[in-house]
N, C-alpha and C. Protein backbone atom coordinates (compact mmCIF):
# COMPACT_ATOMS: atom_id res chain seq x y z
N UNK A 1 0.81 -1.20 0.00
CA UNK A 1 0.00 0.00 0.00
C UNK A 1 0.85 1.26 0.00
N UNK A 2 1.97 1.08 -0.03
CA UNK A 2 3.19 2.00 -0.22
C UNK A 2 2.63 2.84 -1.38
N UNK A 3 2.78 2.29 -2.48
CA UNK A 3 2.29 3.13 -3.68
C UNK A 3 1.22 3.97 -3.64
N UNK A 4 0.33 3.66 -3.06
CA UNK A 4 -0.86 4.72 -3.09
C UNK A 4 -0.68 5.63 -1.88
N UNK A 5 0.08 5.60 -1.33
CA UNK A 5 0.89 6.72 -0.49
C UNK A 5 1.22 7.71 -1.20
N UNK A 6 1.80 7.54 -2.45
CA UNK A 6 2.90 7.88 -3.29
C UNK A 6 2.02 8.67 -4.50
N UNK A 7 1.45 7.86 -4.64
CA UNK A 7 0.30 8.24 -6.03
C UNK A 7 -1.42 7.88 -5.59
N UNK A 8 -2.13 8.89 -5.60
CA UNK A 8 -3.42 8.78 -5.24
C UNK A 8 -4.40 8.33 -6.08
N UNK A 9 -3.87 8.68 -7.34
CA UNK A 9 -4.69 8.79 -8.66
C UNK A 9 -4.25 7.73 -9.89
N UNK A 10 -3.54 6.47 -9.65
CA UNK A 10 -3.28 4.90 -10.10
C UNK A 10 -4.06 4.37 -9.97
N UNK A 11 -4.94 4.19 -10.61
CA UNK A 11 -6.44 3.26 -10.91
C UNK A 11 -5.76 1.74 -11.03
N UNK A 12 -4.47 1.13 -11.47
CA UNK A 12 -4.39 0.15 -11.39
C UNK A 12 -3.90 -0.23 -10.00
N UNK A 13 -3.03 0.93 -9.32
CA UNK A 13 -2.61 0.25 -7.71
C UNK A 13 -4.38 0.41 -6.81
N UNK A 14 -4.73 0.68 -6.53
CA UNK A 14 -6.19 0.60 -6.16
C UNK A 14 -6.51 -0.67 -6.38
N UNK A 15 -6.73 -1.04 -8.09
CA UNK A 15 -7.55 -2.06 -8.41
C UNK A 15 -6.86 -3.50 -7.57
N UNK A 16 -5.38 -3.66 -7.66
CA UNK A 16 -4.40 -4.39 -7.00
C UNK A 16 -4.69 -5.00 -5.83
N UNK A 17 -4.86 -3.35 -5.01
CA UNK A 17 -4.76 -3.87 -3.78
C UNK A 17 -6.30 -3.95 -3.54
N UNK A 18 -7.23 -4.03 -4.08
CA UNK A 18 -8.47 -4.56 -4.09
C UNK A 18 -8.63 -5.94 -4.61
N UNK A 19 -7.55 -6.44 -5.25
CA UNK A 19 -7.85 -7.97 -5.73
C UNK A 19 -7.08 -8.53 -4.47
N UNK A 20 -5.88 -7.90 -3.52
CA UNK A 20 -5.58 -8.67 -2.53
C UNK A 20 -6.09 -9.06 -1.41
N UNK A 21 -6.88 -7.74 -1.02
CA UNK A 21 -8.22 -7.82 -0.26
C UNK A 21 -8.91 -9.01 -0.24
N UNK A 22 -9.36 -8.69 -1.91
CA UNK A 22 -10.39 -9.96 -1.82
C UNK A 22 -10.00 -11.21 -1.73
N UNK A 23 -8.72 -11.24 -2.31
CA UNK A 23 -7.90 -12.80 -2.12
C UNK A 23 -7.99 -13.41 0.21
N UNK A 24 -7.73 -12.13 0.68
CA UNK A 24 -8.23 -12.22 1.97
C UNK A 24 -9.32 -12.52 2.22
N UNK A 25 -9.96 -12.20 1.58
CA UNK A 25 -12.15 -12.58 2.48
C UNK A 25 -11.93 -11.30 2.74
N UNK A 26 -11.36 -10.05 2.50
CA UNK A 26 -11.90 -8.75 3.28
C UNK A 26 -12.52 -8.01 2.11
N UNK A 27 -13.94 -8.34 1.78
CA UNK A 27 -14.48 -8.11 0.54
C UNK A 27 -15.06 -6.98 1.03
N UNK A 28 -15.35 -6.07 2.34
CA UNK A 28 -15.82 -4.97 2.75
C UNK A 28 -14.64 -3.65 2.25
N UNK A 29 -13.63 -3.49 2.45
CA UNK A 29 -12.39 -3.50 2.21
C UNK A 29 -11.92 -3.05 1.13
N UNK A 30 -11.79 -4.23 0.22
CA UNK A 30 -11.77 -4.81 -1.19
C UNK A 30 -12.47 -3.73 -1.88
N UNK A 31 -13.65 -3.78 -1.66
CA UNK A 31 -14.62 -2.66 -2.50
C UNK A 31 -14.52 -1.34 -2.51
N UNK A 32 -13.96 -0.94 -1.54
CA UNK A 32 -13.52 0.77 -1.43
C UNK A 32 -12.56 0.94 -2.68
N UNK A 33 -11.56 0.30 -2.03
CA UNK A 33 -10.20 0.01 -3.61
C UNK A 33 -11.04 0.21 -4.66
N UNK A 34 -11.66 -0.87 -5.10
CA UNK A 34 -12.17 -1.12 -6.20
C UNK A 34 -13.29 0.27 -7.31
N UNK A 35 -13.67 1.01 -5.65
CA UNK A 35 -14.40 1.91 -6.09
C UNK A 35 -13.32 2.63 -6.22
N UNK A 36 -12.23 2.79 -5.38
CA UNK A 36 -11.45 4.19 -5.75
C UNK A 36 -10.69 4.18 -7.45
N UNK A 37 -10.44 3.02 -7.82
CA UNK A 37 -9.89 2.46 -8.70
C UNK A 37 -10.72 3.40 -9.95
N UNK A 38 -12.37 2.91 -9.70
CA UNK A 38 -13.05 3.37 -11.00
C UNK A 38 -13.26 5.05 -10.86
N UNK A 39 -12.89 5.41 -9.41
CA UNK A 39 -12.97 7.30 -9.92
C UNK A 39 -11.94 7.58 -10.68
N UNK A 40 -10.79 6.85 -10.76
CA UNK A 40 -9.60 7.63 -11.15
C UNK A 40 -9.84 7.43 -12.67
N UNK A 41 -10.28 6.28 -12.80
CA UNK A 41 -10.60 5.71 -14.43
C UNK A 41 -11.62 7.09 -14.71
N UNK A 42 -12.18 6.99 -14.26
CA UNK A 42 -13.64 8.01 -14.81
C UNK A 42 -12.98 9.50 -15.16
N UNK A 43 -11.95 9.88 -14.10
CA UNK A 43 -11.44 11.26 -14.00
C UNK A 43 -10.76 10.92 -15.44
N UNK A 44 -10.01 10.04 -16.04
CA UNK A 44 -9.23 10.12 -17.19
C UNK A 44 -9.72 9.98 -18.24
N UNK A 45 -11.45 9.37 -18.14
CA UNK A 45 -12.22 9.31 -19.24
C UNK A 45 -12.59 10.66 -19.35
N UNK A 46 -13.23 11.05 -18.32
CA UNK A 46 -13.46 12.67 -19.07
C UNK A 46 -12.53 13.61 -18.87
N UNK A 47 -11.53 13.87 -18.47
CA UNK A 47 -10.39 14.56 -19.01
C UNK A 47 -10.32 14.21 -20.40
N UNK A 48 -10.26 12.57 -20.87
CA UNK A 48 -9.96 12.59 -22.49
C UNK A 48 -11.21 13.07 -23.37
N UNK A 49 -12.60 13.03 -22.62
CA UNK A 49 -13.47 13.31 -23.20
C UNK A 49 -13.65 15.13 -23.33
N UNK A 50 -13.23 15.71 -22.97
CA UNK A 50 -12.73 17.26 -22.35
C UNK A 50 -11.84 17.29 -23.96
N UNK A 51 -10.84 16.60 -23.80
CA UNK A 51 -9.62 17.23 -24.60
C UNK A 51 -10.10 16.48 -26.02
N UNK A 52 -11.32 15.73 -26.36
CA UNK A 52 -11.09 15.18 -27.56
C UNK A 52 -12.44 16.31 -28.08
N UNK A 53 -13.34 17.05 -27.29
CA UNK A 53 -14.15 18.07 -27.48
C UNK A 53 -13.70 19.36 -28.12
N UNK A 54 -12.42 19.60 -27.23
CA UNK A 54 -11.87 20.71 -27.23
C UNK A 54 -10.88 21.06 -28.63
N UNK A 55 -10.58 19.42 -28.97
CA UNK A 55 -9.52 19.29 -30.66
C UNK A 55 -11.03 19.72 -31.50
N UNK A 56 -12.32 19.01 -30.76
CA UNK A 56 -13.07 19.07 -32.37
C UNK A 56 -13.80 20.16 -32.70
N UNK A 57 -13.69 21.05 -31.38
CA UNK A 57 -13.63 22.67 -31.51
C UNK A 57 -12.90 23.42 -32.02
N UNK A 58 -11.84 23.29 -31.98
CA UNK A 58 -10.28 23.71 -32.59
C UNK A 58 -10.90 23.88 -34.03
N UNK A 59 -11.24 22.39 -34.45
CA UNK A 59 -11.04 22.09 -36.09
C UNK A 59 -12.59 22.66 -36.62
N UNK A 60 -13.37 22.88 -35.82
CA UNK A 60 -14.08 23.85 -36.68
C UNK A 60 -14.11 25.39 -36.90
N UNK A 61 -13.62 25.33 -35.93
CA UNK A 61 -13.30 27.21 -35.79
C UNK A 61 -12.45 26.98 -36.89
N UNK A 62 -11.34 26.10 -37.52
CA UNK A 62 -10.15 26.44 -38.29
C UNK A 62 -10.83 26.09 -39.75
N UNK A 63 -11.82 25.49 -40.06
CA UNK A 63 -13.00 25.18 -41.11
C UNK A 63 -13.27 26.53 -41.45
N UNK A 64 -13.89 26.89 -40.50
CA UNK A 64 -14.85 28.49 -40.64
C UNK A 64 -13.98 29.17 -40.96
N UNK A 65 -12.64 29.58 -40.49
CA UNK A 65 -11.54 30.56 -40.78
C UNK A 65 -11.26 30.81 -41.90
N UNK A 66 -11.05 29.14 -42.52
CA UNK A 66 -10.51 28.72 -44.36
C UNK A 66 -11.54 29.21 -44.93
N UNK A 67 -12.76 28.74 -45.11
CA UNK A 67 -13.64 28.97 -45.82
C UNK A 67 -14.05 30.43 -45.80
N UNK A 68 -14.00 31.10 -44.83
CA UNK A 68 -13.95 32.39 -44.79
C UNK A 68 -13.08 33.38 -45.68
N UNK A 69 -12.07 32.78 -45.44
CA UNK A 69 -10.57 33.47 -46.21
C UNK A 69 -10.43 33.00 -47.94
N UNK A 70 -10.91 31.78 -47.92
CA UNK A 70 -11.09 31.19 -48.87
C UNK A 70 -12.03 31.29 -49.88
């Protein structure tokens, strides 16, 4: 559990130490991990969903520009 000392936001050390948990029987436990695991996933889905918005904004403003000039 060192690592998540270290790094808060490793969706795979979370998920880890949620499969060791459960390898224990501490399936109460286990599930926190597991949940913390999927915020961090979620935070990187929409960060990418953020930045793949923000390119396809880019490229129409730069459409409108050409065609304008053009």
């Amino acid at each position: 559990m060192a690592g998540l000392r270290v790094n808060r936001n490793n969706a795979k050390l979370f998920n880890n130490v949620g499969h060791a948990l459960e390898g224990e029987k501490n399936f109460t436990e286990a599930l926190k991990y597991f949940q913390q695991a999927t915020l961090c996933v979620l935070s990187l889905v929409v960060l990418y969903a953020l930045a793949m918005l923000y390119c396809y904004h880019l490229f129409i403003c730069l459409v409108i520009c050409f065609k304008t000039r053009y």
